[in-house]
N, C-alpha and C. Protein backbone atom coordinates (compact mmCIF):
# COMPACT_ATOMS: atom_id res chain seq x y z
N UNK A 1 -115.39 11.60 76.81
CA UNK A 1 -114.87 11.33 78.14
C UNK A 1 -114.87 12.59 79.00
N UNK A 2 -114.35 13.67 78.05
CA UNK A 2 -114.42 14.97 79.05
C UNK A 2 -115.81 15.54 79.77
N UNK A 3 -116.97 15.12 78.94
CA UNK A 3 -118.66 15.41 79.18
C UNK A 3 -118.63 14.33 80.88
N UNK A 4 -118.27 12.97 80.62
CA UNK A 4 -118.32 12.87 82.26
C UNK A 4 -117.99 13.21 83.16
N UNK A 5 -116.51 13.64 82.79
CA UNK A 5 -115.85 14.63 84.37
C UNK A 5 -116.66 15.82 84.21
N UNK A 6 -117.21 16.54 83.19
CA UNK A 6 -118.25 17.71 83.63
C UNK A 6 -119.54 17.00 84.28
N UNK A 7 -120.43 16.28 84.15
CA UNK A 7 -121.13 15.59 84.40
C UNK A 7 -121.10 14.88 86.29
N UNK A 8 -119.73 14.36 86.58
CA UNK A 8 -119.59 14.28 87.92
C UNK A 8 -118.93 15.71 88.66
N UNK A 9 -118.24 16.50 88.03
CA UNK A 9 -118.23 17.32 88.64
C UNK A 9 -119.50 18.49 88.94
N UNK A 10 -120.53 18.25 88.55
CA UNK A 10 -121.47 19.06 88.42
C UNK A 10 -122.26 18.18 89.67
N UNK A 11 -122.71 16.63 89.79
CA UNK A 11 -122.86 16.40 90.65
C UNK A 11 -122.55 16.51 91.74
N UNK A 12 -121.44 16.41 92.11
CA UNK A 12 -121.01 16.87 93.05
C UNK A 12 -121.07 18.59 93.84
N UNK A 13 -120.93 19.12 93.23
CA UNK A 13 -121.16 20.41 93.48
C UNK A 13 -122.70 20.31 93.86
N UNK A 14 -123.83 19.68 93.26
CA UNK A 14 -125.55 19.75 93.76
C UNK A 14 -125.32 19.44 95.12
N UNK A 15 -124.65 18.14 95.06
CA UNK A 15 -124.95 17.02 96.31
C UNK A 15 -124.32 18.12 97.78
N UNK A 16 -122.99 18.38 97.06
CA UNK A 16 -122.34 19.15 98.55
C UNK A 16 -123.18 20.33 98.82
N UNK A 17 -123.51 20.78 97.96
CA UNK A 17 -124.85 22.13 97.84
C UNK A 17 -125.74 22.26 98.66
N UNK A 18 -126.43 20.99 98.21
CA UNK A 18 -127.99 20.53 99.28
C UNK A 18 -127.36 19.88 100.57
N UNK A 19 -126.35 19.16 100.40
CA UNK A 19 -125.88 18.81 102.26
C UNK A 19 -125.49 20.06 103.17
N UNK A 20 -124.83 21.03 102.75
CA UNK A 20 -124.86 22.51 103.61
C UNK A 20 -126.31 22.61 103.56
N UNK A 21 -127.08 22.59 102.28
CA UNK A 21 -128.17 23.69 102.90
C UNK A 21 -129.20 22.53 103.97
N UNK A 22 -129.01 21.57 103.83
CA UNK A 22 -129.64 20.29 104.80
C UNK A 22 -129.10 20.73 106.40
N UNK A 23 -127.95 20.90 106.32
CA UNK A 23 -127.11 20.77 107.62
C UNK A 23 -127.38 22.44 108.42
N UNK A 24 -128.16 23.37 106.87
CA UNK A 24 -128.19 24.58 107.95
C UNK A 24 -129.28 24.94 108.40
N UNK A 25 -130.28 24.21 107.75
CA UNK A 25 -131.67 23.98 108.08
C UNK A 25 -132.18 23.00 108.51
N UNK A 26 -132.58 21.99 107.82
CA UNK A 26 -133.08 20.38 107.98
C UNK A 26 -133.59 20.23 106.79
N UNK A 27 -134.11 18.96 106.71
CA UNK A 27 -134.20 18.60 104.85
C UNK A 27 -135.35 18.41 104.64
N UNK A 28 -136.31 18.69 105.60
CA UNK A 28 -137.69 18.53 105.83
C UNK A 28 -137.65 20.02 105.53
N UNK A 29 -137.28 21.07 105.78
CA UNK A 29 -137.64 22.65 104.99
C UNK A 29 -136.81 23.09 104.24
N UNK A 30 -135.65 22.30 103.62
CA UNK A 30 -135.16 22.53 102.05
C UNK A 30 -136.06 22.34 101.06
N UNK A 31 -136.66 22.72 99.80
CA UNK A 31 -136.64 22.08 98.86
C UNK A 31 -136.33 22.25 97.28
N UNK A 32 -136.93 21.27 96.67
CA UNK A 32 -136.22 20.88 95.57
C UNK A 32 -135.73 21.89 95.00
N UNK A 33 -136.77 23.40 94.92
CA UNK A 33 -137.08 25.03 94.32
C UNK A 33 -135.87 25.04 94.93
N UNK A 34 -135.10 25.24 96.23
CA UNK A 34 -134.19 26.14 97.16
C UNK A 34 -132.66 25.27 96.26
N UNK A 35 -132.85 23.85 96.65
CA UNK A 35 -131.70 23.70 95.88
C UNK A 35 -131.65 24.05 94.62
N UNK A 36 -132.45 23.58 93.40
CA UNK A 36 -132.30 24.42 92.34
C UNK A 36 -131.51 25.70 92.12
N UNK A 37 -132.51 26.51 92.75
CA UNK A 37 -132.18 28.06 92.80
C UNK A 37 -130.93 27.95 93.00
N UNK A 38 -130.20 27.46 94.18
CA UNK A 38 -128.92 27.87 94.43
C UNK A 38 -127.65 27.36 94.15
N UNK A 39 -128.28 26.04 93.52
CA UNK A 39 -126.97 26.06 92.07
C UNK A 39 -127.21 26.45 90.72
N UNK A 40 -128.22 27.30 90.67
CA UNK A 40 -128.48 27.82 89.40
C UNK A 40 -128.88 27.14 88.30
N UNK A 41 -129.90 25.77 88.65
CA UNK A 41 -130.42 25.04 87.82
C UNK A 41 -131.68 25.63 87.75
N UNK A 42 -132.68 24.75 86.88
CA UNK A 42 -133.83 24.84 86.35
C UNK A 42 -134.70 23.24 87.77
N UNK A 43 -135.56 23.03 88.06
CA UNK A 43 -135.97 22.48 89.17
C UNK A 43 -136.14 21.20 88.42
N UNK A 44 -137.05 21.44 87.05
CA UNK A 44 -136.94 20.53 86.54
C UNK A 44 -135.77 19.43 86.09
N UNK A 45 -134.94 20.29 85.76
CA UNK A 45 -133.91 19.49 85.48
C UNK A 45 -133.09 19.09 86.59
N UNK A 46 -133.24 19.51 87.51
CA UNK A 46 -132.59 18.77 89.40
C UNK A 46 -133.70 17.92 89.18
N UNK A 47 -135.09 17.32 89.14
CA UNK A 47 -135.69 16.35 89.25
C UNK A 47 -135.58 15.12 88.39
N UNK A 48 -135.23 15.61 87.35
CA UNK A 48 -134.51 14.83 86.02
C UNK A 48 -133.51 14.04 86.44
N UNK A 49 -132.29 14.64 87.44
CA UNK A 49 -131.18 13.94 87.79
C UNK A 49 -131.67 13.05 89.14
N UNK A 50 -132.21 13.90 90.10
CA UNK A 50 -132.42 13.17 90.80
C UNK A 50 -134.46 13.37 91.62
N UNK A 51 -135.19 12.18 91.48
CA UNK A 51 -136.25 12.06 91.62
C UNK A 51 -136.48 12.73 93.26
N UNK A 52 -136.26 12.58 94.22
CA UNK A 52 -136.57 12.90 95.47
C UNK A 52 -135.18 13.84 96.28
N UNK A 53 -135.29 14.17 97.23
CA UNK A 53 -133.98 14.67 97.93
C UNK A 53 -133.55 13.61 98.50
């Protein structure tokens, strides 16, 4: 049970992540690499969770 609250809390932290960096750029010149990078994932594994932005 505790792996899902890590699990949504980790989502959450991507999602609010990429909406600043959406909101400080546009989401047409974010990508998948920039969010990665800046929650300190692997790109692959942000594509794993989620297929597109």
């Amino acid at each position: 049970m505790g792996n899902t609250k890590l699990k949504d809390a980790e989502n959450r932290f991507i999602i609010e992540t990429a909406t600043r960096m959406f909101l400080g750029s546009s989401i047409d010149k974010v990508t998948m690499a920039d969010i990665a990078r800046e929650v300190g994932i692997g790109e692959a594994t942000l594509y794993r969770r989620y297929s597109t932005k």
